[in-house]
Protein backbone atom coordinates (compact mmCIF):
# COMPACT_ATOMS: atom_id res chain seq x y z
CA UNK A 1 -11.08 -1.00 -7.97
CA UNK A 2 -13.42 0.58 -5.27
CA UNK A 3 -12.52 3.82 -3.19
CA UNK A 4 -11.33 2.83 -0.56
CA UNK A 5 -8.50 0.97 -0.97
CA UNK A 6 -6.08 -1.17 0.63
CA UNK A 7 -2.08 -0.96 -0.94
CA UNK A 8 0.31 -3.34 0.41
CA UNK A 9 3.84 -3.60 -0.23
CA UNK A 10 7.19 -5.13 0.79
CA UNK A 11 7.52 -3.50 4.59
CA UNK A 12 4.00 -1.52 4.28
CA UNK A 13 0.43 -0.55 3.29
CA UNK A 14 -1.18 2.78 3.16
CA UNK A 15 -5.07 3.33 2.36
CA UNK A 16 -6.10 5.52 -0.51
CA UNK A 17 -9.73 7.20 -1.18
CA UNK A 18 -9.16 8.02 -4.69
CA UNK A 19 -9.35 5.39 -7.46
CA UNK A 20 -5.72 4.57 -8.87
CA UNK A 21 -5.62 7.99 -10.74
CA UNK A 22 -2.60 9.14 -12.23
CA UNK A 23 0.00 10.65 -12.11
CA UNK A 24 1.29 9.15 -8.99
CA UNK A 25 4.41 10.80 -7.49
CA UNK A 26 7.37 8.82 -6.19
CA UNK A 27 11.27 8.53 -5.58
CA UNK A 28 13.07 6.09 -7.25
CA UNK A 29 13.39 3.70 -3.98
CA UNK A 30 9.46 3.58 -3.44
CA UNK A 31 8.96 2.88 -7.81
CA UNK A 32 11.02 -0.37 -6.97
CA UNK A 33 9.17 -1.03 -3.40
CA UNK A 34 5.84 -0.80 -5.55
CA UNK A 35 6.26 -3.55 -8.16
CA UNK A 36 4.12 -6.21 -7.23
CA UNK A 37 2.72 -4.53 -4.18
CA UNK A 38 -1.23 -6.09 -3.84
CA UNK A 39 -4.33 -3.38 -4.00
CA UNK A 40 -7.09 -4.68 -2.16
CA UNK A 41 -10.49 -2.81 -2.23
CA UNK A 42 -13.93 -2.68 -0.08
CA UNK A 43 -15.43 -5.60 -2.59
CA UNK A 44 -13.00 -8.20 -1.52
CA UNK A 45 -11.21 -7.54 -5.31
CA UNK A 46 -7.74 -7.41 -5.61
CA UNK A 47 -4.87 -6.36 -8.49
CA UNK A 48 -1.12 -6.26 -8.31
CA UNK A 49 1.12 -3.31 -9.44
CA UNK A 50 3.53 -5.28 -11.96
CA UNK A 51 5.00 -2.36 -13.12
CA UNK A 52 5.70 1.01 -12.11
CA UNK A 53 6.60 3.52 -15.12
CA UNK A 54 8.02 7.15 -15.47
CA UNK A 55 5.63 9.39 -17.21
CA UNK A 56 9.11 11.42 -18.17
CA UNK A 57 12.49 10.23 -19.11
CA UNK A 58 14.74 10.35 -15.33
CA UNK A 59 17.20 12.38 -15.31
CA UNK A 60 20.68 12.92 -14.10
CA UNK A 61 19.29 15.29 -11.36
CA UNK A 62 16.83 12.73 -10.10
CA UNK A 63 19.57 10.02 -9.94
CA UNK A 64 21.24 11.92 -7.88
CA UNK A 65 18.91 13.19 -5.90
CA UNK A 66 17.18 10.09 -4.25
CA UNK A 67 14.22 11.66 -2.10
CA UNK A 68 12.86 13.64 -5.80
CA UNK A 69 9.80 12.50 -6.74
CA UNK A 70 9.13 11.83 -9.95
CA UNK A 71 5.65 11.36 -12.13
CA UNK A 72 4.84 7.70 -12.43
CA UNK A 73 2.17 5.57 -14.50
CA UNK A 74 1.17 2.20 -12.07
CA UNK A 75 0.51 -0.54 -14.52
CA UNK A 76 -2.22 -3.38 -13.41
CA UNK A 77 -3.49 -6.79 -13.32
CA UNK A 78 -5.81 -8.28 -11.55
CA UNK A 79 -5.51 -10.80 -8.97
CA UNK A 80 -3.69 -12.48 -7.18
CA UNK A 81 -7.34 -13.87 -5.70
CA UNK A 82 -6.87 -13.08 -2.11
CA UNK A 83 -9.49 -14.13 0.69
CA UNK A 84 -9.64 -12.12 3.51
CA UNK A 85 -7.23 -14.03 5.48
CA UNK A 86 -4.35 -13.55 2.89
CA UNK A 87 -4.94 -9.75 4.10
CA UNK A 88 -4.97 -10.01 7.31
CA UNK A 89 -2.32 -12.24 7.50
CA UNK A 90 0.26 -10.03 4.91
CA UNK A 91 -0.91 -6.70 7.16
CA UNK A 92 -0.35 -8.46 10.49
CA UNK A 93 3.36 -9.20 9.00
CA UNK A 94 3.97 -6.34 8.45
CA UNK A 95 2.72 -5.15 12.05
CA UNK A 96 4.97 -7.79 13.68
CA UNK A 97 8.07 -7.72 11.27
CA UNK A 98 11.27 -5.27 11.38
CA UNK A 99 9.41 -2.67 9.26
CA UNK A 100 9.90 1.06 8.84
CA UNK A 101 5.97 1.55 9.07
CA UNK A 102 6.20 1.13 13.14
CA UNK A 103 8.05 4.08 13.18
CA UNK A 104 4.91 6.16 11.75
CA UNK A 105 2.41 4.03 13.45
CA UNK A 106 -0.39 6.58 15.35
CA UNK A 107 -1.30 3.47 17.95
CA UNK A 108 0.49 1.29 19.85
CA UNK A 109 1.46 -2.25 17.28
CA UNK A 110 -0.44 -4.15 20.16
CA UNK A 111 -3.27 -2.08 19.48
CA UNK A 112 -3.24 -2.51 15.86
CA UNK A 113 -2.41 -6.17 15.47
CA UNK A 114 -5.96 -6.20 17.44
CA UNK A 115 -7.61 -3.95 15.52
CA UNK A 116 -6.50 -5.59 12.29
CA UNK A 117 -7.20 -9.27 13.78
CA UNK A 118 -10.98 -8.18 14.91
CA UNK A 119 -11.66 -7.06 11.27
CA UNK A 120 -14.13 -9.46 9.22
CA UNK A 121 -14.82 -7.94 6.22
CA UNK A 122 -12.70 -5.90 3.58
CA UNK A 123 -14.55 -3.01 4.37
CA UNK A 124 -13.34 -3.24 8.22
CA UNK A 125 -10.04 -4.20 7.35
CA UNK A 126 -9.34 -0.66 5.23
CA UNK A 127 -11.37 1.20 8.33
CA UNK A 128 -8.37 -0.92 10.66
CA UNK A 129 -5.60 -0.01 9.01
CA UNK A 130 -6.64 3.72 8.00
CA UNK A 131 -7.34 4.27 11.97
CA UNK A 132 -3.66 2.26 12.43
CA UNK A 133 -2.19 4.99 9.98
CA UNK A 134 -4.27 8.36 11.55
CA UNK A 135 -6.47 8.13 8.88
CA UNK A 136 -3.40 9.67 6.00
């Protein structure tokens, strides 16, 4: 994958500048919102998180404790072979659907759903939804 990138999952994307280095941090809740979520890079290439793996055993504590963060290993494949539209089309779903990521959104939806339907190349689609996010 090419920096940037383009992750989309179940209810929301996010845009990351660093290749898919590890160890990635999460809670239990986003490990399970991250299988199969689509990364989509500045190339038009595209892989899909099948798996999402604890670098340590969980324990009791983190069971318990759902909003701990935990070391996690993202296992790959590539594909699914997206074209641009598939993108746009999954992001602007996400823009219009019940999601939690309008509650974080820096622009008006309106705003975005523009933004991300005026993009025409991968490259302007990760500069779309990175402005959409305030640039996280």
């Amino acid at each position: 994958m090419q920096t940037p990138f383009l992750l989309i999952w179940h209810g929301g994307f996010s845009v990351h500048s660093d290749a898919l280095s590890e160890p990635w941090m999460m809670t239990r809740t986003a490990m399970n919102n991250f299988r199969n979520a689509v990364c989509h890079d500045g190339t038009g290439m595209t892989c899909t998180i099948v798996d999402v793996i604890p670098i340590r055993a969980v324990t009791l504590r983190d069971r318990m404790l759902p909003w701990r963060q935990i070391p996690v290993r993202l296992v790959r494949q590539p594909g699914p072979d997206l074209s641009l539209a598939d993108v746009r089309v999954r992001l602007l779903s996400i823009l219009q659907g019940d999601s939690e990521i309008a509650d974080v959104l820096e622009v008006p939806v309106d705003q975005a759903i523009a933004w991300v339907r005026k993009a025409l190349t991968p490259v302007a689609l990760i500069e779309a939804a990175k402005a959409i996010l305030g640039a996280r």
